[in-house]
C-alpha atoms as a PDB file:
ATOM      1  CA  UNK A   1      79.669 154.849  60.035  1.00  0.00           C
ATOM      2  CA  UNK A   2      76.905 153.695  62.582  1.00  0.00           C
ATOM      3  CA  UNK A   3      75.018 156.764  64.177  1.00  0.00           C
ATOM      4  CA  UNK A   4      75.833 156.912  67.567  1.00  0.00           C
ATOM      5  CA  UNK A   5      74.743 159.020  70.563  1.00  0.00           C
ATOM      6  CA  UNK A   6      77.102 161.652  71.984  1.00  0.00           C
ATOM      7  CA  UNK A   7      80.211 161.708  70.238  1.00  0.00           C
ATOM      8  CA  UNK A   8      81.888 164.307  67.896  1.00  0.00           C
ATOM      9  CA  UNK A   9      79.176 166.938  68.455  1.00  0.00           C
ATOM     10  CA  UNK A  10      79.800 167.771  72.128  1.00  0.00           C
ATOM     11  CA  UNK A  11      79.277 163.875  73.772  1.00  0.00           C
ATOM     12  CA  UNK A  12      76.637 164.035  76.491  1.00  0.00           C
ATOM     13  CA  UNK A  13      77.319 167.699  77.971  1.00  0.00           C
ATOM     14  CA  UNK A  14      74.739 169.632  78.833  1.00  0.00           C
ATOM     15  CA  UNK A  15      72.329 166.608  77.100  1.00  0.00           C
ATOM     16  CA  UNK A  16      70.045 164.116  79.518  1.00  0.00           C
ATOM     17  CA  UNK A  17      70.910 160.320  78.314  1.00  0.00           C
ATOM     18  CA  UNK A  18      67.117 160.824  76.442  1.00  0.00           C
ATOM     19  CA  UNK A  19      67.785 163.983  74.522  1.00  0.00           C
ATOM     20  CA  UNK A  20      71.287 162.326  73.638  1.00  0.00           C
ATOM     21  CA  UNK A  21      69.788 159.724  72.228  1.00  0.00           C
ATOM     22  CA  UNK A  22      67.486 161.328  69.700  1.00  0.00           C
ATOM     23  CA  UNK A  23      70.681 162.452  68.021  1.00  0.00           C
ATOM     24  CA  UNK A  24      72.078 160.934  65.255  1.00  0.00           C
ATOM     25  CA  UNK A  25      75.628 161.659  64.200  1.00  0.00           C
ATOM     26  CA  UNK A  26      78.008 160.536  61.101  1.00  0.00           C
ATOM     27  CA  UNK A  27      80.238 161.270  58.489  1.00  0.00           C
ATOM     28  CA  UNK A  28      82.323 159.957  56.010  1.00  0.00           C
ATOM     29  CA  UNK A  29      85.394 157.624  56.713  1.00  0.00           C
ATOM     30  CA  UNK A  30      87.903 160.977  55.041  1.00  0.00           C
ATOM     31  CA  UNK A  31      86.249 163.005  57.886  1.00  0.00           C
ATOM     32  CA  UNK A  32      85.363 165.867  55.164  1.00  0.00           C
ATOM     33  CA  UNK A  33      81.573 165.523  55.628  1.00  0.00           C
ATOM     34  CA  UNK A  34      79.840 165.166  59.407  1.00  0.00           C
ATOM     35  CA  UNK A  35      76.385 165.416  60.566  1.00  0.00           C
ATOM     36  CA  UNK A  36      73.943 165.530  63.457  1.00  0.00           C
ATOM     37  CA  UNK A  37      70.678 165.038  63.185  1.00  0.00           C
ATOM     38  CA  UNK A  38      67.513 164.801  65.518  1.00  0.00           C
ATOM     39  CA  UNK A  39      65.957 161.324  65.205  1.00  0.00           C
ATOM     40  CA  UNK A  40      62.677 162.395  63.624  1.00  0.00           C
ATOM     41  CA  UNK A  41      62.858 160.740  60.325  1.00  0.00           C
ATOM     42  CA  UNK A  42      59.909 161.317  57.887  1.00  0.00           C
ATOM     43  CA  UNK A  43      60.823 158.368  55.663  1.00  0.00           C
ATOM     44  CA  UNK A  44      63.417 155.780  55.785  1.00  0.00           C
ATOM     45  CA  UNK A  45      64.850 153.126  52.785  1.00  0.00           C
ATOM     46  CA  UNK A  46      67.067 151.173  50.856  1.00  0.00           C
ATOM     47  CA  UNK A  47      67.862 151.745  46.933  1.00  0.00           C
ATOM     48  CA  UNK A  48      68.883 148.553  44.964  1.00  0.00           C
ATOM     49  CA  UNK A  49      69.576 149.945  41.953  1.00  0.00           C
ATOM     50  CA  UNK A  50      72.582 149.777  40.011  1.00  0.00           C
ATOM     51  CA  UNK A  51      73.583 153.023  40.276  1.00  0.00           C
ATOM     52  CA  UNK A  52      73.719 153.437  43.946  1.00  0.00           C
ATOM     53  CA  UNK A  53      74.874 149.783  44.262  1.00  0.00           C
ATOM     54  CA  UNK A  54      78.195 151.262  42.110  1.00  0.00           C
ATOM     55  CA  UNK A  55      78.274 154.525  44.164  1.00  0.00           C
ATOM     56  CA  UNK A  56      78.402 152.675  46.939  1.00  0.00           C
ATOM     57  CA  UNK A  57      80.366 149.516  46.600  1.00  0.00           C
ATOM     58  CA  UNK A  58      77.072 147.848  48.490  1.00  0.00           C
ATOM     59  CA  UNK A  59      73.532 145.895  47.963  1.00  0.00           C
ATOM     60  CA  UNK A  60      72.249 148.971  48.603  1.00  0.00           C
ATOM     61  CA  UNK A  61      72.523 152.609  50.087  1.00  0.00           C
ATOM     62  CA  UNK A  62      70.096 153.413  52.738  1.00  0.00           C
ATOM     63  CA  UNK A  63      68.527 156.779  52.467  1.00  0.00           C
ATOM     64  CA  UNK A  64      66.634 158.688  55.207  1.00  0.00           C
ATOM     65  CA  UNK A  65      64.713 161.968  54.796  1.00  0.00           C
ATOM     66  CA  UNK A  66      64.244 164.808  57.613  1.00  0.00           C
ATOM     67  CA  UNK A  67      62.478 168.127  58.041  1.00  0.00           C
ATOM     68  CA  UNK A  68      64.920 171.354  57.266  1.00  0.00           C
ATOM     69  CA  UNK A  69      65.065 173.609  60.171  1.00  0.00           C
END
């Protein structure tokens, strides 16, 4: 799932269009697993190797790392 702004976690309520946009929001495609996320990402990448090419079903599987509150 692309990250989006607004959305699932409450849409643009009470959020300028700026502050909306820092957020980052996902999940899987079951719907089990969602997340929100400020857009302050310490590192950003893609893994090629084999084993999160089969975990994934992809190229690769991007990763992204952020500070825990």
């Amino acid at each position: 799932m692309m990250p989006r702004a607004g959305g699932m976690f409450g849409g643009w309520r009470g959020r300028t269009f700026e502050e909306a946009a820092l957020m980052l929001e996902g999940g899987c495609l079951c719907g089990a697993a969602r997340y929100a996320v400020r857009d302050k990402f310490r590192y950003a990448l893609n893994c090629h190797c084999g084993q999160c090419r089969r975990a994934t079903g992809a190229a690769f599987k991007p990763f992204a790392g952020i500070e825990r509150q």
